[in-house]
PDB file of N, CA and C in Angstrom:
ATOM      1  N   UNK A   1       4.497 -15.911 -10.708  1.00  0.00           N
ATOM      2  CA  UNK A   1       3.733 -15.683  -9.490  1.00  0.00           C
ATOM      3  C   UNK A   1       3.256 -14.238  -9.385  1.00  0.00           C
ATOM      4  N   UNK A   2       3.574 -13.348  -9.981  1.00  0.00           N
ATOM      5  CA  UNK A   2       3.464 -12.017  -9.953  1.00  0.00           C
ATOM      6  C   UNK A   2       2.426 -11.319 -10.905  1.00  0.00           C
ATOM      7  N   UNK A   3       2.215 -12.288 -12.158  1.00  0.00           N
ATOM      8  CA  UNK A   3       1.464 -11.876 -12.905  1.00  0.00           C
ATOM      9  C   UNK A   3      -0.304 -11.807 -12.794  1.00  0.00           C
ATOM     10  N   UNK A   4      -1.565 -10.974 -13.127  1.00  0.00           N
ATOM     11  CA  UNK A   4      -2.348 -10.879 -13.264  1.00  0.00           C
ATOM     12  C   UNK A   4      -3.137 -12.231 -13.675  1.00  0.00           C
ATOM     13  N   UNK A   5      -2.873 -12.869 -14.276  1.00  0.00           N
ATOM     14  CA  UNK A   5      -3.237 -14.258 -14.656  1.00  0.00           C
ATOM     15  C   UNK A   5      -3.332 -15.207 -13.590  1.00  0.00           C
ATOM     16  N   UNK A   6      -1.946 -15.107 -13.206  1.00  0.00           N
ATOM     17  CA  UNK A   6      -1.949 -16.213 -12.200  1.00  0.00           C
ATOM     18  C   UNK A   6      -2.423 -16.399 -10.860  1.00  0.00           C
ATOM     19  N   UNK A   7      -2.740 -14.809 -10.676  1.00  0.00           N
ATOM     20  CA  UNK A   7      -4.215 -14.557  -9.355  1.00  0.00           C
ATOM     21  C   UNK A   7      -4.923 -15.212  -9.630  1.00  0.00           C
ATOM     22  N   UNK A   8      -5.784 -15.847 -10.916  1.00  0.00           N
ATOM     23  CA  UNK A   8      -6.894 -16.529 -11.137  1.00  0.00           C
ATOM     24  C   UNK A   8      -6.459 -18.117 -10.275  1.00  0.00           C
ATOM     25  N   UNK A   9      -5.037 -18.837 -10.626  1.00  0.00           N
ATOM     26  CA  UNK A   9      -5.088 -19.721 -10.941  1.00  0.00           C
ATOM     27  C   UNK A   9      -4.818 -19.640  -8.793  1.00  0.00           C
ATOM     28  N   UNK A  10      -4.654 -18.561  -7.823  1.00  0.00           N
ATOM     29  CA  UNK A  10      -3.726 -18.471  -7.232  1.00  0.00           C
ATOM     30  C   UNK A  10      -5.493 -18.426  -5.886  1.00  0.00           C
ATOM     31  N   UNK A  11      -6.219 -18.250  -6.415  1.00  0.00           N
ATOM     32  CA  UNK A  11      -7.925 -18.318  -5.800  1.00  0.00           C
ATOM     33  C   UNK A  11      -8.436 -19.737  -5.626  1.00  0.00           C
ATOM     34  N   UNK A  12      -8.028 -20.189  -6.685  1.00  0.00           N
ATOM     35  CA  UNK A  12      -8.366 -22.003  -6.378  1.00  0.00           C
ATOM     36  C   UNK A  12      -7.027 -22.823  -5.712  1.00  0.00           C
ATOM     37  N   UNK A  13      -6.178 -22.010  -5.235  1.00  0.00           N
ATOM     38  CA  UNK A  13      -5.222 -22.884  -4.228  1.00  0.00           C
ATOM     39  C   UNK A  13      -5.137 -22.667  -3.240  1.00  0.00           C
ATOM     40  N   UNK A  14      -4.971 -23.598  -1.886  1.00  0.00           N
ATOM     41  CA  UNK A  14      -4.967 -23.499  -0.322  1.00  0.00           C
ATOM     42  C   UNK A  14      -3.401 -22.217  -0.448  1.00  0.00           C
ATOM     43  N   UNK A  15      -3.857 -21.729   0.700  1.00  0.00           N
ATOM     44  CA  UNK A  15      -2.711 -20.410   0.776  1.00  0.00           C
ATOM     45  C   UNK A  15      -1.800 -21.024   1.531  1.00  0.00           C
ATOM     46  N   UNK A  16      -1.393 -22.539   2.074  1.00  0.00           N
ATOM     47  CA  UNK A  16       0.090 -22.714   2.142  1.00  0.00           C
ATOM     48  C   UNK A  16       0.959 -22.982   0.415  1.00  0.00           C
ATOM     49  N   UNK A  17       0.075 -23.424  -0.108  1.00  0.00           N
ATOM     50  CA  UNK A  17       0.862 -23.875  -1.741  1.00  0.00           C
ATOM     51  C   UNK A  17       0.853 -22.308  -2.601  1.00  0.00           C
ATOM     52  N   UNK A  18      -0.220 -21.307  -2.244  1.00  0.00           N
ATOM     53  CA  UNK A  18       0.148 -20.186  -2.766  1.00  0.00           C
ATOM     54  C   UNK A  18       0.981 -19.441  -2.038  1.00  0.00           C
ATOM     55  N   UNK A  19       1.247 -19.342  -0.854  1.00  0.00           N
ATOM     56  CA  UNK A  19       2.369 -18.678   0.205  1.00  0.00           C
ATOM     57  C   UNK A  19       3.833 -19.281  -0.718  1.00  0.00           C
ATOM     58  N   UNK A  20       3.581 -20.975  -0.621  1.00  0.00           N
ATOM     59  CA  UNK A  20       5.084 -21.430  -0.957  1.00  0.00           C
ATOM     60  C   UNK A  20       5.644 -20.792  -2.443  1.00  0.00           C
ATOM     61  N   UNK A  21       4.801 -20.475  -3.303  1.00  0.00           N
ATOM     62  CA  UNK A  21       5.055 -20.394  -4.814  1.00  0.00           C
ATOM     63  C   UNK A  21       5.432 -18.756  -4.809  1.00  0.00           C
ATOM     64  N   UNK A  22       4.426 -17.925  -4.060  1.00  0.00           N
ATOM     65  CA  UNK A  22       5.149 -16.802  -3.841  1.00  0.00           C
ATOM     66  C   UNK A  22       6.701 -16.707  -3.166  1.00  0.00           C
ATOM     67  N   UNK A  23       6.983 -17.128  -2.084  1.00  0.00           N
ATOM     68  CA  UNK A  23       8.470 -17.255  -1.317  1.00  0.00           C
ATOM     69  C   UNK A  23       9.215 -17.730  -2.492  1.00  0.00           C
ATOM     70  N   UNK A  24       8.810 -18.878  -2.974  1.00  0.00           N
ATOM     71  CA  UNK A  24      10.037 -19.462  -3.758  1.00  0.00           C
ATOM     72  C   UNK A  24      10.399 -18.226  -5.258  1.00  0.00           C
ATOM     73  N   UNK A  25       9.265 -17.755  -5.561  1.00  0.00           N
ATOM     74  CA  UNK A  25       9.608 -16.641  -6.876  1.00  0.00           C
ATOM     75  C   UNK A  25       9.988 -15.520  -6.377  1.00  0.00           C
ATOM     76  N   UNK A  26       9.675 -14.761  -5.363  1.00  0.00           N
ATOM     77  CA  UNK A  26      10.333 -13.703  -4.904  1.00  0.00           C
ATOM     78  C   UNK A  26      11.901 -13.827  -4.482  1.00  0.00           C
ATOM     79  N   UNK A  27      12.195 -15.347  -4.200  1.00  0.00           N
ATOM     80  CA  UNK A  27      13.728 -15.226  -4.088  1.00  0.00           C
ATOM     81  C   UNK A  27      14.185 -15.207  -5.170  1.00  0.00           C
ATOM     82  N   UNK A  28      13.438 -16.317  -6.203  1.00  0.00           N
ATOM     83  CA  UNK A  28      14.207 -16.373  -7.267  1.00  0.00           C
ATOM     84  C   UNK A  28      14.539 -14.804  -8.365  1.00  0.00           C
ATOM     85  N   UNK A  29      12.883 -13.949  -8.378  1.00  0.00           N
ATOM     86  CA  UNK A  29      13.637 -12.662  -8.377  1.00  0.00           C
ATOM     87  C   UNK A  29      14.521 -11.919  -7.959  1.00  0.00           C
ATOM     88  N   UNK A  30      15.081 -12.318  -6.606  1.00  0.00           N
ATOM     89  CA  UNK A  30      15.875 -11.628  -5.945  1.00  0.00           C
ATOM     90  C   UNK A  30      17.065 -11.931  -6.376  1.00  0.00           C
ATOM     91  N   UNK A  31      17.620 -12.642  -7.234  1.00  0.00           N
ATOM     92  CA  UNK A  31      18.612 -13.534  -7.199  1.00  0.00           C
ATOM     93  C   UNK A  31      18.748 -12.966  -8.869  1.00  0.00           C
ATOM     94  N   UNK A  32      17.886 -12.787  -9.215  1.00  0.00           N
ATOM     95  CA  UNK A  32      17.711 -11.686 -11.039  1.00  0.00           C
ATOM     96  C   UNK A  32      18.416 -10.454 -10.432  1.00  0.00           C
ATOM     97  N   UNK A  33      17.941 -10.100  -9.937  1.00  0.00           N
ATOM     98  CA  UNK A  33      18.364  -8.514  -9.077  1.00  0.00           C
ATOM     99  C   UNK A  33      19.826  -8.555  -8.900  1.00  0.00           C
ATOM    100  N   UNK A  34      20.561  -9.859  -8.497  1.00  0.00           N
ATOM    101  CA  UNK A  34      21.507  -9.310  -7.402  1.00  0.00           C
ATOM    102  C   UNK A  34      22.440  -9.481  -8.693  1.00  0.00           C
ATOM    103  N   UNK A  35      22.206 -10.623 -10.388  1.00  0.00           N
ATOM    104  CA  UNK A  35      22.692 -10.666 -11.454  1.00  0.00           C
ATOM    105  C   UNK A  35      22.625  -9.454 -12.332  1.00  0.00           C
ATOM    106  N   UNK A  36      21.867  -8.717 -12.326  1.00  0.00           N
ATOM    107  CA  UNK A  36      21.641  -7.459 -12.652  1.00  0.00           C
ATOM    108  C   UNK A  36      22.662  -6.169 -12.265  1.00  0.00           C
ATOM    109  N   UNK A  37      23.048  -6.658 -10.633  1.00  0.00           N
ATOM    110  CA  UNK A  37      24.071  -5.451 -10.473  1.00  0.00           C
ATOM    111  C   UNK A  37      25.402  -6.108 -10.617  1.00  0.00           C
ATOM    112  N   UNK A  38      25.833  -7.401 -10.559  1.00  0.00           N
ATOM    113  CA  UNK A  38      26.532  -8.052 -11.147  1.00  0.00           C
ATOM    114  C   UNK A  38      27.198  -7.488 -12.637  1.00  0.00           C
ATOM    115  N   UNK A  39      25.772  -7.428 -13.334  1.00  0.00           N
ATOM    116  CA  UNK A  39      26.453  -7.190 -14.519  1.00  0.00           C
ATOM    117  C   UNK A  39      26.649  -5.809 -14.773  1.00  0.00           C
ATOM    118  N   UNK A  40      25.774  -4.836 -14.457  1.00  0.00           N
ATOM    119  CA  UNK A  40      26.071  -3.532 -14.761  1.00  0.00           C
ATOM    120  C   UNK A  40      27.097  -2.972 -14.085  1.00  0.00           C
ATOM    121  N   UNK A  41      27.413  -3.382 -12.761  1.00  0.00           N
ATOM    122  CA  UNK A  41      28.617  -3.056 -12.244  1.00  0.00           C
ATOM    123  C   UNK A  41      30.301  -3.253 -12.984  1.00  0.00           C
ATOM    124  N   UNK A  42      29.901  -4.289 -13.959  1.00  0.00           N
ATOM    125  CA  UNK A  42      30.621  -4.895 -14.895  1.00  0.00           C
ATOM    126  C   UNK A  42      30.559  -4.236 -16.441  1.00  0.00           C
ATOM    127  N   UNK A  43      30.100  -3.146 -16.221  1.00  0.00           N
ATOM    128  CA  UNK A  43      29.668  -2.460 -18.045  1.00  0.00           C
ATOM    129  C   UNK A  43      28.928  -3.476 -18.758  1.00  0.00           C
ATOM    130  N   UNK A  44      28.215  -4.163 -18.449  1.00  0.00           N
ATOM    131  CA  UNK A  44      27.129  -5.301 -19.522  1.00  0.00           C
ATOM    132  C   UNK A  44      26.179  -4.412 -19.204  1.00  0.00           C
ATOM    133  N   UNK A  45      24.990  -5.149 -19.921  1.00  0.00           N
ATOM    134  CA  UNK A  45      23.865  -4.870 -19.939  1.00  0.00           C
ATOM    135  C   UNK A  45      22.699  -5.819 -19.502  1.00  0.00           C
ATOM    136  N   UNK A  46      21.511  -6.120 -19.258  1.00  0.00           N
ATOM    137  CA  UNK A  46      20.603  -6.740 -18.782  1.00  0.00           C
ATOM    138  C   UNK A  46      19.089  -6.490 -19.401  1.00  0.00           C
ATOM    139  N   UNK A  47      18.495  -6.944 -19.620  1.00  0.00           N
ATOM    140  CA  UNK A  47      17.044  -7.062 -20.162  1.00  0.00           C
ATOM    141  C   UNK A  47      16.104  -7.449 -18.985  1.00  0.00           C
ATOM    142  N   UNK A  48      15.516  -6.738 -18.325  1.00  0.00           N
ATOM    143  CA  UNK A  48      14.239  -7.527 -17.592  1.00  0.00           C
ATOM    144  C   UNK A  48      12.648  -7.099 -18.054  1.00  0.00           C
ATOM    145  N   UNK A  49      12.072  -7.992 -18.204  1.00  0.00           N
ATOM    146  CA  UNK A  49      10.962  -8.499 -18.922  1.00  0.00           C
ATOM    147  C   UNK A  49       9.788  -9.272 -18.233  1.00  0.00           C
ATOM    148  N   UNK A  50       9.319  -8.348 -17.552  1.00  0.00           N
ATOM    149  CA  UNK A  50       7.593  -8.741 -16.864  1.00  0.00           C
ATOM    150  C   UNK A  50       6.711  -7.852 -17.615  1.00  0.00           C
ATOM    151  N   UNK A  51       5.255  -8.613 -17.762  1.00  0.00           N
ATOM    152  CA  UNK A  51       4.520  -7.506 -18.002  1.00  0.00           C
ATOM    153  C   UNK A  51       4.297  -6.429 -17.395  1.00  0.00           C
ATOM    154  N   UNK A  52       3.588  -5.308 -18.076  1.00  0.00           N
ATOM    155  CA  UNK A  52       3.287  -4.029 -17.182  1.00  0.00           C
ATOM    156  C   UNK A  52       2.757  -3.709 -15.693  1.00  0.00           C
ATOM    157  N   UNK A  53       2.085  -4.712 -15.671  1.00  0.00           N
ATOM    158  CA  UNK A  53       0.979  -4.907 -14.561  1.00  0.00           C
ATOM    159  C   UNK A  53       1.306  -5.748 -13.675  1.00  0.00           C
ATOM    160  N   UNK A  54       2.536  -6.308 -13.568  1.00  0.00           N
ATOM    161  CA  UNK A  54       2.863  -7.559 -13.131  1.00  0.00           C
ATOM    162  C   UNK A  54       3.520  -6.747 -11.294  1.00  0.00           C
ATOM    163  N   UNK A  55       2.900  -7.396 -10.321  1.00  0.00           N
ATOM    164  CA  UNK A  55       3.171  -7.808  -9.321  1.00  0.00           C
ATOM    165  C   UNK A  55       4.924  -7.160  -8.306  1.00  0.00           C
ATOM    166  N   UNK A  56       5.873  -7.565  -9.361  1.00  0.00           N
ATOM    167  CA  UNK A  56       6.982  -7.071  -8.932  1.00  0.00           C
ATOM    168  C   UNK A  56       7.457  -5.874  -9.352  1.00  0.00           C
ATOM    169  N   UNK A  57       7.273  -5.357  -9.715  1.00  0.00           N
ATOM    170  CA  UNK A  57       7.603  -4.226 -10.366  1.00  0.00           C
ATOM    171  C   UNK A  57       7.381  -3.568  -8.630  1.00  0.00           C
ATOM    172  N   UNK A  58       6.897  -3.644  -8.203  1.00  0.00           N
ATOM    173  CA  UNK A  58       7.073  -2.943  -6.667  1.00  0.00           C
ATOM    174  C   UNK A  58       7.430  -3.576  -5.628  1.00  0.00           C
ATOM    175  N   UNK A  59       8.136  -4.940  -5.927  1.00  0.00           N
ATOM    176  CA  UNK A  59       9.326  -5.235  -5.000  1.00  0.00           C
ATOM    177  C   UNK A  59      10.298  -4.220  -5.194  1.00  0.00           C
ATOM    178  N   UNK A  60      10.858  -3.910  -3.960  1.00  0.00           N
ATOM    179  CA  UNK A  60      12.103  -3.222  -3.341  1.00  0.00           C
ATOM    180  C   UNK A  60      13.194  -3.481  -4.416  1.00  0.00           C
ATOM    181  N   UNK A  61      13.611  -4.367  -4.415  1.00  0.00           N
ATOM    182  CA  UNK A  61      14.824  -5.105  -5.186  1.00  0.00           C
ATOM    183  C   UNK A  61      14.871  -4.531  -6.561  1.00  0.00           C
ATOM    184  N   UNK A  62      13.514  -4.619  -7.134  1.00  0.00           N
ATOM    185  CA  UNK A  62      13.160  -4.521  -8.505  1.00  0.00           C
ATOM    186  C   UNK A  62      13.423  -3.151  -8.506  1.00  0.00           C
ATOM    187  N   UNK A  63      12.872  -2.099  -7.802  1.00  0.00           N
ATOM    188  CA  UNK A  63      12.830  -0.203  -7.722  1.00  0.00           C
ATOM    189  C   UNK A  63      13.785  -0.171  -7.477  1.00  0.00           C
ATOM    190  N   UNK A  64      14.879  -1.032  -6.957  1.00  0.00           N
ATOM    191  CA  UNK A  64      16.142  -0.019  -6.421  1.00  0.00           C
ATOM    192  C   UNK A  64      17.133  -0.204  -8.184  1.00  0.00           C
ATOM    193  N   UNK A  65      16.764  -1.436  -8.930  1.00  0.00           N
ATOM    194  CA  UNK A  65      17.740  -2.109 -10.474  1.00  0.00           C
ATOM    195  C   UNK A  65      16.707  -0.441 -10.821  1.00  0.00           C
ATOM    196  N   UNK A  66      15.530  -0.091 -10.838  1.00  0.00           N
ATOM    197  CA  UNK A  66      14.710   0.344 -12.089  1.00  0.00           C
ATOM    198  C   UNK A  66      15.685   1.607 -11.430  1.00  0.00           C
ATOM    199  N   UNK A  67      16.288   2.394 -10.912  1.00  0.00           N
ATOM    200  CA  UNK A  67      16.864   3.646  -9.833  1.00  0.00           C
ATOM    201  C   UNK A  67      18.121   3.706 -10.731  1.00  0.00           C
TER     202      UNK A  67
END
């Protein structure tokens, strides 16, 4: 939902089905996030992997893991 691409696909849909697809991926990022301090709090490590340009990278959640 975040990616550059999927703006295209996100113009030909009524904005309750693009509202819903955003809500539902921003939690589900949120829920990456909260596994993230999970694990580093734990000495593991974590990989997160969006493109450059992608959308979340300036969710809150996301800047506070990138901190």
């Amino acid at each position: 939902a975040f990616s550059q691409l999927q703006n295209w696909n996100f113009r030909r849909m009524d904005k309750k089905r693009k509202d819903d697809i955003i809500n539902k991926e921003r939690e589900h990022l949120k829920f990456c996030m909260l596994l993230y301090r999970i694990q580093h709090g734990n000495g593991m490590y974590f990989l997160h992997e969006h493109p450059n340009k992608a959308t979340s990278w300036d969710m809150p959640e996301v800047q506070e893991i990138m901190e």
